[in-house]
C-alpha atoms as a PDB file:
ATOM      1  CA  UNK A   1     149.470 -23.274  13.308  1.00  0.00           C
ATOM      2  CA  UNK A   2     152.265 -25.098  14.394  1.00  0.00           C
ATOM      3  CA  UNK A   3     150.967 -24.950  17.959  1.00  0.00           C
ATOM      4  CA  UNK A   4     147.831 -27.079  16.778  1.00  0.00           C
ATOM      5  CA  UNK A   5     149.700 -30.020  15.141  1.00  0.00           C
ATOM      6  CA  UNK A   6     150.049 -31.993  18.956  1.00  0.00           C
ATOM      7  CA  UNK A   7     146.386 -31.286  19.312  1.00  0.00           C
ATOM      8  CA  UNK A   8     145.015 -32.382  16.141  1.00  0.00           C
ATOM      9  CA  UNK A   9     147.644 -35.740  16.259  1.00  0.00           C
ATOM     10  CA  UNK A  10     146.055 -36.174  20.058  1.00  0.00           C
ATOM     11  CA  UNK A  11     142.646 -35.638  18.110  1.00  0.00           C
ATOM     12  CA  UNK A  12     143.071 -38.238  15.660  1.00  0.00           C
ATOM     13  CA  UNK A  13     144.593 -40.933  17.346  1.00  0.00           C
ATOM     14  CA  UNK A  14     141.657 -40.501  20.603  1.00  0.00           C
ATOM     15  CA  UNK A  15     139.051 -40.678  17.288  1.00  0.00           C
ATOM     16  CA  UNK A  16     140.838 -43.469  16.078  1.00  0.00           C
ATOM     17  CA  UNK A  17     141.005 -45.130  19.131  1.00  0.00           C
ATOM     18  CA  UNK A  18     136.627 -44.854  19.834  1.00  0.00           C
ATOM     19  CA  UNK A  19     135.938 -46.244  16.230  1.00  0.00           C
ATOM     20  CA  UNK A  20     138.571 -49.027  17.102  1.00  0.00           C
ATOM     21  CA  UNK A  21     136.772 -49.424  20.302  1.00  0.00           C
ATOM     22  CA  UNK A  22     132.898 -49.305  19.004  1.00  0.00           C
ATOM     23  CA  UNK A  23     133.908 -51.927  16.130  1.00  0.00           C
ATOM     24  CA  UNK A  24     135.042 -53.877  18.734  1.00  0.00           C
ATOM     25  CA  UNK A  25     131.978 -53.722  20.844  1.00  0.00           C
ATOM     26  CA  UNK A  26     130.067 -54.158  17.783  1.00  0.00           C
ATOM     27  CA  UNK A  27     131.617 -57.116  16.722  1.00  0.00           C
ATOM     28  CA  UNK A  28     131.322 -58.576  20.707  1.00  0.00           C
ATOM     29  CA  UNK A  29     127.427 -57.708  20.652  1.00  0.00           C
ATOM     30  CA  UNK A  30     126.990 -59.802  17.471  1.00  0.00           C
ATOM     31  CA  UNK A  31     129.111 -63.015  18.605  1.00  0.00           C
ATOM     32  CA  UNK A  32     126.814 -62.594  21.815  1.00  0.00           C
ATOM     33  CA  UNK A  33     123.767 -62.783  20.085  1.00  0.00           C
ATOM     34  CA  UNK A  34     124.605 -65.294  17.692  1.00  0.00           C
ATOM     35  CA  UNK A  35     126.062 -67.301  20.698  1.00  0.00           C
ATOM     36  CA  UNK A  36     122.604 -66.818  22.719  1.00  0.00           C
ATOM     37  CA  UNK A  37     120.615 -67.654  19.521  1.00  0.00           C
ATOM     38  CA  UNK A  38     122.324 -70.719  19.339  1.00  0.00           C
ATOM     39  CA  UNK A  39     121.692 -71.550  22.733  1.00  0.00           C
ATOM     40  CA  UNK A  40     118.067 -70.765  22.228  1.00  0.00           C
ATOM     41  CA  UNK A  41     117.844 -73.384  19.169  1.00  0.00           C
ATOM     42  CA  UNK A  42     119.820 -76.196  21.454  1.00  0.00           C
ATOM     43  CA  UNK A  43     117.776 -75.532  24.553  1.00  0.00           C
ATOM     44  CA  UNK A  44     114.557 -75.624  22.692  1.00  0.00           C
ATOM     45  CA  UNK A  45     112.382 -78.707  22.769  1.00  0.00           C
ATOM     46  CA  UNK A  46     112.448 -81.812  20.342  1.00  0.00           C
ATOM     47  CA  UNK A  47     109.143 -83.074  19.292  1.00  0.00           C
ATOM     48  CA  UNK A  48     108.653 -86.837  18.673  1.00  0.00           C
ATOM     49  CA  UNK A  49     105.717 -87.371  15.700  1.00  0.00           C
ATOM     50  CA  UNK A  50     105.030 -90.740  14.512  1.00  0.00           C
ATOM     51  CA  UNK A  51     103.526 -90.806  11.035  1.00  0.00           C
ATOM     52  CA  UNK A  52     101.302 -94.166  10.392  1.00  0.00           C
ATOM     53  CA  UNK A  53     101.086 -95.050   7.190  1.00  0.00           C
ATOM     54  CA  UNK A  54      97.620 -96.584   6.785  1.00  0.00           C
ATOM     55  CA  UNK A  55      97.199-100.618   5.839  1.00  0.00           C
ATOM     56  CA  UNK A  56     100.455-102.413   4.102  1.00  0.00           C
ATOM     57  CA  UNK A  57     101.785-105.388   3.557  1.00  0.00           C
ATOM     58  CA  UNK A  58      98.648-108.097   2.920  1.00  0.00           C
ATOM     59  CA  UNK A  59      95.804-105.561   3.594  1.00  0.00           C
ATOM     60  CA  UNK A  60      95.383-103.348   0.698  1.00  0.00           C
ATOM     61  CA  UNK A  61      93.386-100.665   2.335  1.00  0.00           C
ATOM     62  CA  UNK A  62      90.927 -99.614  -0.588  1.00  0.00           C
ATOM     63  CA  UNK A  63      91.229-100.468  -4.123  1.00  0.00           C
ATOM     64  CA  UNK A  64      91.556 -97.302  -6.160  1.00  0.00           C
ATOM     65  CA  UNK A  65      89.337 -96.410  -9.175  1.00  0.00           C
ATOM     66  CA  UNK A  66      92.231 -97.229 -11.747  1.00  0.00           C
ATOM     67  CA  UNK A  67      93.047-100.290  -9.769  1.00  0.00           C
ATOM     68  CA  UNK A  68      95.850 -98.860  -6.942  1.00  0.00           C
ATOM     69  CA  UNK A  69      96.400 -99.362  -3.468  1.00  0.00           C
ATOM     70  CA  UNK A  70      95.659 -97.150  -0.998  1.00  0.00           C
ATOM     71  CA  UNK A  71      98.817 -98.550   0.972  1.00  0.00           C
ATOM     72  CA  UNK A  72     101.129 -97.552  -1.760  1.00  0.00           C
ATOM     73  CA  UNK A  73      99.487 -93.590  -1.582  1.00  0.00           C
ATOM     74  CA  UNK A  74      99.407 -93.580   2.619  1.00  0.00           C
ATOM     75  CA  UNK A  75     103.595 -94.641   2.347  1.00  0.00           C
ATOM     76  CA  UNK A  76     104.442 -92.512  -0.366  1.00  0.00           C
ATOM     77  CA  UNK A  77     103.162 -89.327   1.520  1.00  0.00           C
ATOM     78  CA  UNK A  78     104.519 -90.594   4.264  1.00  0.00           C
ATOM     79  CA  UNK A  79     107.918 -90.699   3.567  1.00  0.00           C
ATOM     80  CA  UNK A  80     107.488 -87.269   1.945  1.00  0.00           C
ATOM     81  CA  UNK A  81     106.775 -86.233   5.154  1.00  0.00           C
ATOM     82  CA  UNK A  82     109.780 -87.737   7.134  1.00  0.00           C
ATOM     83  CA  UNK A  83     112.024 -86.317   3.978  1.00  0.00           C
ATOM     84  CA  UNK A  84     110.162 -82.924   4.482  1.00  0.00           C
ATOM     85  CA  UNK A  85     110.437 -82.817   8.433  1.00  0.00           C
ATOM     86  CA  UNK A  86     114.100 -83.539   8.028  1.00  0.00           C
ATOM     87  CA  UNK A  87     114.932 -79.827   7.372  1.00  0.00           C
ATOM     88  CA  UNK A  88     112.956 -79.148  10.964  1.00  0.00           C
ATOM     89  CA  UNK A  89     115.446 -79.536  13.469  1.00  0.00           C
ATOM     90  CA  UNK A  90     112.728 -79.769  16.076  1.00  0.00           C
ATOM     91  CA  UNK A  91     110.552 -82.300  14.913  1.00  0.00           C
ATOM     92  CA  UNK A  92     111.757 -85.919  14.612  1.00  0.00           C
ATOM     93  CA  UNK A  93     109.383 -88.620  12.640  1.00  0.00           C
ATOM     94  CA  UNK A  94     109.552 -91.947  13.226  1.00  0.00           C
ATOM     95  CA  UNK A  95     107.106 -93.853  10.840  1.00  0.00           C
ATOM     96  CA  UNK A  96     105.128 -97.255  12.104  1.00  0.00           C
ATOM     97  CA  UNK A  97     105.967 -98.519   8.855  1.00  0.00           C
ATOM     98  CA  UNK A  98     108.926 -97.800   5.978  1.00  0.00           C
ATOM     99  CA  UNK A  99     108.205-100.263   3.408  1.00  0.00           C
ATOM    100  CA  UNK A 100     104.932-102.417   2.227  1.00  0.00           C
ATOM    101  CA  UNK A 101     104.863-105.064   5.363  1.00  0.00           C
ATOM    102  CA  UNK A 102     101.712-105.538   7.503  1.00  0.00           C
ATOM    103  CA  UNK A 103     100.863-104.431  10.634  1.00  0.00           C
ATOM    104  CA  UNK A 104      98.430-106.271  13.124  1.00  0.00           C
ATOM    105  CA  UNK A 105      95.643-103.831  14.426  1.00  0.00           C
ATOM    106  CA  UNK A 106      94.901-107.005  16.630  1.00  0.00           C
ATOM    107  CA  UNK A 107      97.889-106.811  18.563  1.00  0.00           C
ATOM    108  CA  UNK A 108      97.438-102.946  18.197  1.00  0.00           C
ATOM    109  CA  UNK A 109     100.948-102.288  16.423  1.00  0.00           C
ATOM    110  CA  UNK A 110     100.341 -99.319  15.365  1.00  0.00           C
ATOM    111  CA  UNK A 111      99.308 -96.950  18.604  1.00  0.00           C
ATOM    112  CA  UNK A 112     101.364 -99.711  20.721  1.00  0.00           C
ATOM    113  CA  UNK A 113     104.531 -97.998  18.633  1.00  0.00           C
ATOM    114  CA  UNK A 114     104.074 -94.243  19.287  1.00  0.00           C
ATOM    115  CA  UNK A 115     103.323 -94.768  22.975  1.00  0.00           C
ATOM    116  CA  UNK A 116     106.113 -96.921  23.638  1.00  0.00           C
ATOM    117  CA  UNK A 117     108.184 -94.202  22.170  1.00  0.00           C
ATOM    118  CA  UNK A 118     106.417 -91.675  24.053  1.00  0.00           C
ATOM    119  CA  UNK A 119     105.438 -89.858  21.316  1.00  0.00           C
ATOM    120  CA  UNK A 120     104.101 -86.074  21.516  1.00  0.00           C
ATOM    121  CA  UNK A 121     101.848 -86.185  18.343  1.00  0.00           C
ATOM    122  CA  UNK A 122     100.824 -89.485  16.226  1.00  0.00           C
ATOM    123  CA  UNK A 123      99.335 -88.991  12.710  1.00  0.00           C
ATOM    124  CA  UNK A 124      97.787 -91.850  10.741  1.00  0.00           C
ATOM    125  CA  UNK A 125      97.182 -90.922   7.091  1.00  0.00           C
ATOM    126  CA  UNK A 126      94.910 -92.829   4.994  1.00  0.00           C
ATOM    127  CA  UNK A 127      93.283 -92.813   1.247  1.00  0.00           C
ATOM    128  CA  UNK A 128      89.320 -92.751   1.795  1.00  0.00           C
ATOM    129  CA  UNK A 129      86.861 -94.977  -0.164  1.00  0.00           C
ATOM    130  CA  UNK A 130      83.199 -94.840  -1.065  1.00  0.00           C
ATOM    131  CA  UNK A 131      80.866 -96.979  -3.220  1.00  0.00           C
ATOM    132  CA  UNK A 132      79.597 -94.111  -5.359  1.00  0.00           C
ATOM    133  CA  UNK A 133      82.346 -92.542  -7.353  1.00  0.00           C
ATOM    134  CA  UNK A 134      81.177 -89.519  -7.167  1.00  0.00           C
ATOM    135  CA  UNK A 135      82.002 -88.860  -3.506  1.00  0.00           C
ATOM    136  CA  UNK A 136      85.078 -86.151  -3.098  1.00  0.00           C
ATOM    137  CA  UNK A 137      86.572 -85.001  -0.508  1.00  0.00           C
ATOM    138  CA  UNK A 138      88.954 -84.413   2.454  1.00  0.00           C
ATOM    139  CA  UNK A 139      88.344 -85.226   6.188  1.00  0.00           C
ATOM    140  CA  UNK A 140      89.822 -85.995   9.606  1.00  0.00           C
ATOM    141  CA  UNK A 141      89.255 -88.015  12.204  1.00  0.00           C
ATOM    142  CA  UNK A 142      89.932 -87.314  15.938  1.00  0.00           C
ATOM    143  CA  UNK A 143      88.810 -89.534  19.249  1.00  0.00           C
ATOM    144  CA  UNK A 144      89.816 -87.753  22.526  1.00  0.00           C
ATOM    145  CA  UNK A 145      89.050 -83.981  23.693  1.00  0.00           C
ATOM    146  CA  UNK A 146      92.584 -83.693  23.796  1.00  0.00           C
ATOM    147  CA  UNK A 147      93.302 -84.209  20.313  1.00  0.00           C
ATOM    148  CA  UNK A 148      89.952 -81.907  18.937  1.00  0.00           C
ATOM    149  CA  UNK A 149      92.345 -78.849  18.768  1.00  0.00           C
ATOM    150  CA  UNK A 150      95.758 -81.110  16.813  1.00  0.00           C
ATOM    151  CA  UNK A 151      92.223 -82.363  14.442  1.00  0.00           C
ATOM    152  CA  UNK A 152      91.470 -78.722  13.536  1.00  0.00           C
ATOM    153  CA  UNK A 153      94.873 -77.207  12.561  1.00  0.00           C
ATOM    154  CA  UNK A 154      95.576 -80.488  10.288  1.00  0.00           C
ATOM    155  CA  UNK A 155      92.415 -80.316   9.057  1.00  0.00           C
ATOM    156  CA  UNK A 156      92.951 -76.518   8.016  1.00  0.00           C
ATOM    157  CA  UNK A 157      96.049 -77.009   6.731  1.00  0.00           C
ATOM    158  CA  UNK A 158      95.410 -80.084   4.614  1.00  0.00           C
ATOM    159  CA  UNK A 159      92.171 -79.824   3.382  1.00  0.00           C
ATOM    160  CA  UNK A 160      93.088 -76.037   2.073  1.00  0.00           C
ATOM    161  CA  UNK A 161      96.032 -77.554   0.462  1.00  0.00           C
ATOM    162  CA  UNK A 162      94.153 -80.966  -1.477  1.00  0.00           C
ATOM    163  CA  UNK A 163      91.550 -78.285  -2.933  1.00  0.00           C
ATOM    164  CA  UNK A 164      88.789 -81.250  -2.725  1.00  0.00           C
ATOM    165  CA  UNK A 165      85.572 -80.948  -0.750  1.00  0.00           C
ATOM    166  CA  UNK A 166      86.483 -79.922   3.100  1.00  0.00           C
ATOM    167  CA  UNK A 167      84.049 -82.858   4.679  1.00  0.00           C
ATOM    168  CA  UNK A 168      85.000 -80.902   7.913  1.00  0.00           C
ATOM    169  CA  UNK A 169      86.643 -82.654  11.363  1.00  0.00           C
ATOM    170  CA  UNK A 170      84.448 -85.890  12.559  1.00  0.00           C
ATOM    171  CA  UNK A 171      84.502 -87.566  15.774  1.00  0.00           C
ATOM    172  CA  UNK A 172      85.296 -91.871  15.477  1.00  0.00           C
ATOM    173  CA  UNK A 173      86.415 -94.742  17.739  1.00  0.00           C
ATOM    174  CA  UNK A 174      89.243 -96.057  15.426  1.00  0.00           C
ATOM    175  CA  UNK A 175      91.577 -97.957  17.190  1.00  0.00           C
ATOM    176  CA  UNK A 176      95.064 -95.685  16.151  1.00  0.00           C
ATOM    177  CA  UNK A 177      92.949 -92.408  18.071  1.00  0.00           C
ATOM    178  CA  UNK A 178      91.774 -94.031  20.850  1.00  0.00           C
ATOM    179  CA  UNK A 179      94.085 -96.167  21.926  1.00  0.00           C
ATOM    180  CA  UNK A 180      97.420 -93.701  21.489  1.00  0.00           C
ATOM    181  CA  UNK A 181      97.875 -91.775  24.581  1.00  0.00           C
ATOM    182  CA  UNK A 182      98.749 -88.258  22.973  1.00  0.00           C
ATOM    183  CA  UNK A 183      96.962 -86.179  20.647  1.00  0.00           C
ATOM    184  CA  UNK A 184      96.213 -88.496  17.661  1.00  0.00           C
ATOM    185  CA  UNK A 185      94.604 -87.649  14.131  1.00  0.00           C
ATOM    186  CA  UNK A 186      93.403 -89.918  11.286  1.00  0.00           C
ATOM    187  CA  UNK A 187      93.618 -88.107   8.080  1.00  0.00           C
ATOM    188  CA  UNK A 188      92.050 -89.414   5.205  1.00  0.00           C
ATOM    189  CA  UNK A 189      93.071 -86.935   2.060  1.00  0.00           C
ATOM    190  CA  UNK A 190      90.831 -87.958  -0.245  1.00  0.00           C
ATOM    191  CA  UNK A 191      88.855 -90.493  -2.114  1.00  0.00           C
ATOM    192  CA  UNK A 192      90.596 -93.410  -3.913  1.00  0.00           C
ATOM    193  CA  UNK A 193      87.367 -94.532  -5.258  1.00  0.00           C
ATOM    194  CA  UNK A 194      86.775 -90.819  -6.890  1.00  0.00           C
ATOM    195  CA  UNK A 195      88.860 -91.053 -10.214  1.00  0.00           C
ATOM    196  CA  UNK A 196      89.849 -87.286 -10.522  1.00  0.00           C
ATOM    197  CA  UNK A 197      90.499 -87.224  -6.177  1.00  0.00           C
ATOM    198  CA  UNK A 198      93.147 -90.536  -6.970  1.00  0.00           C
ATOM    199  CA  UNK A 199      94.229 -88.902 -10.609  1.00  0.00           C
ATOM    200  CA  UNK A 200      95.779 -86.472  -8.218  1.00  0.00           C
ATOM    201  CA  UNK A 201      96.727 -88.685  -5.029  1.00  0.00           C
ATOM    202  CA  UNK A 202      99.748 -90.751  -6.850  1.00  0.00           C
ATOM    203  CA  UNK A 203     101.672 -88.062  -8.187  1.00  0.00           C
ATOM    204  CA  UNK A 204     104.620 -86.216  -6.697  1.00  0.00           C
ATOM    205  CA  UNK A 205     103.138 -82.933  -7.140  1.00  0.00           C
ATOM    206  CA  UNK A 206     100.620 -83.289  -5.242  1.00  0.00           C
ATOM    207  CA  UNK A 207     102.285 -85.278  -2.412  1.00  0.00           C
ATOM    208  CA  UNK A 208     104.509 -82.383  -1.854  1.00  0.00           C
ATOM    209  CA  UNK A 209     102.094 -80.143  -1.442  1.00  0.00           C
ATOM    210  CA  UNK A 210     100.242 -81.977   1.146  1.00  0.00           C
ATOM    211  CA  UNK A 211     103.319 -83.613   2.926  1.00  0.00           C
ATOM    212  CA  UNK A 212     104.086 -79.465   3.645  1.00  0.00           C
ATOM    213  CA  UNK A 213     100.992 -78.990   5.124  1.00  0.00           C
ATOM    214  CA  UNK A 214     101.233 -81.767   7.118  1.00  0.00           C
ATOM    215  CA  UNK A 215     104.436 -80.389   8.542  1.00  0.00           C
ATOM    216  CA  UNK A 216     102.699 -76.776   8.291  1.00  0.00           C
ATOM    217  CA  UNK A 217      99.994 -78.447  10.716  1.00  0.00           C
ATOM    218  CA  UNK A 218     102.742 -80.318  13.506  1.00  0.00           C
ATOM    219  CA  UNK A 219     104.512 -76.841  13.471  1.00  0.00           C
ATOM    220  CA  UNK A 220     101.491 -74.593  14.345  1.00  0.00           C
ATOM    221  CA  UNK A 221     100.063 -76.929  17.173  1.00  0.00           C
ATOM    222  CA  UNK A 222     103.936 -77.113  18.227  1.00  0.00           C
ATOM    223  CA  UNK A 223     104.212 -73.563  18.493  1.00  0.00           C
ATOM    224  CA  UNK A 224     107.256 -73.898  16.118  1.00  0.00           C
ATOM    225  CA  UNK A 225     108.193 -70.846  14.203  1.00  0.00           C
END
């Protein structure tokens, strides 16, 4: 038995010496990977998305059936939005507006903004208004071919997260579509003028939900998983 003892000492120090070795590998591998994930994430593209706040300032937008503005809704979503897109790392949002001024649609402020930044999506959101009361619903508004698809994943995503009437994707000259020169929606989220469609509108809750869908929208046209 004697005899054995060198070989079992050679034994255990040449098995002690692989696990030493594979831990070591192991450990290498990781510190690769997390050092080529991290490249991944810094190489990646940044998106630029302006958010446009509709009206402000001196123009109202519509009056809401208990007497609101639509320009205090179209902010407040939109800075849930920016706060919301703050936790994407490859999405920045600058906002035409950040506070209740007013912006001239003669000098075309608002689309004038997003393509002097060179902006790869612009978003204008906007509280709808009707003269029945009755009318309900969500809808989106889209002016170039090359915005139809960008129209069609926001629409999806918002529309399925307000839970009012889908009123479906619709084709419109307004001045923030047509004159931006990337893909550019209009999203009107619902009716003002429909007291149980505004009940809704003003509070957090629902702002939330539809400033993540929003985001949920940017990130699937963006490819961004």
């Amino acid at each position: 038995m004697k005899r054995w003892k060198p070989y079992f000492k050679w034994l255990a120090a040449a098995i002690l010496i692989f696990a030493v070795y594979k831990l070591q590998a192991g450990y290498t591998s990781e510190i690769r990977a997390s050092e080529s994930g991290a490249a991944d994430i810094a190489d990646a593209p940044v998106y630029k998305v302006v958010i446009d706040p509709g009206h402000g300032g001196k123009d109202r937008g519509a009056a809401g059936a208990s007497g609101k503005d639509e320009k205090d809704f179209t902010l407040q979503l939109s800075q849930k939005v920016k706060e919301l897109a703050q936790q994407e790392p490859r999405i920045e949002v600058y906002m035409t507006r950040t506070d209740d001024r007013f912006l001239s649609s003669i000098d075309r402020a608002r689309p004038e903004f997003a393509n002097q930044m060179d902006a790869d999506l612009f978003i204008s959101i906007h509280g709808n208004t009707y003269t029945d009361p009755d009318v309900s619903g969500t809808e989106t508004y889209y002016y170039r071919k090359e915005s139809l698809n960008l129209a069609k994943l926001m629409h999806k995503h918002v529309a399925g997260a307000t839970g009012f009437r889908d009123r479906g994707v619709k084709k419109e000259d307004f001045f923030v579509v047509k004159d931006t020169k990337m893909p550019a929606v209009l999203l009107e989220v619902g009716y003002v003028t429909n007291p149980q469609d505004e009940a809704q509108m003003f509070t957090d809750d629902f702002q939330y939900r539809i400033a993540a869908s929003i985001l949920d929208g940017m990130k699937e046209y963006l490819k961004i998983n």
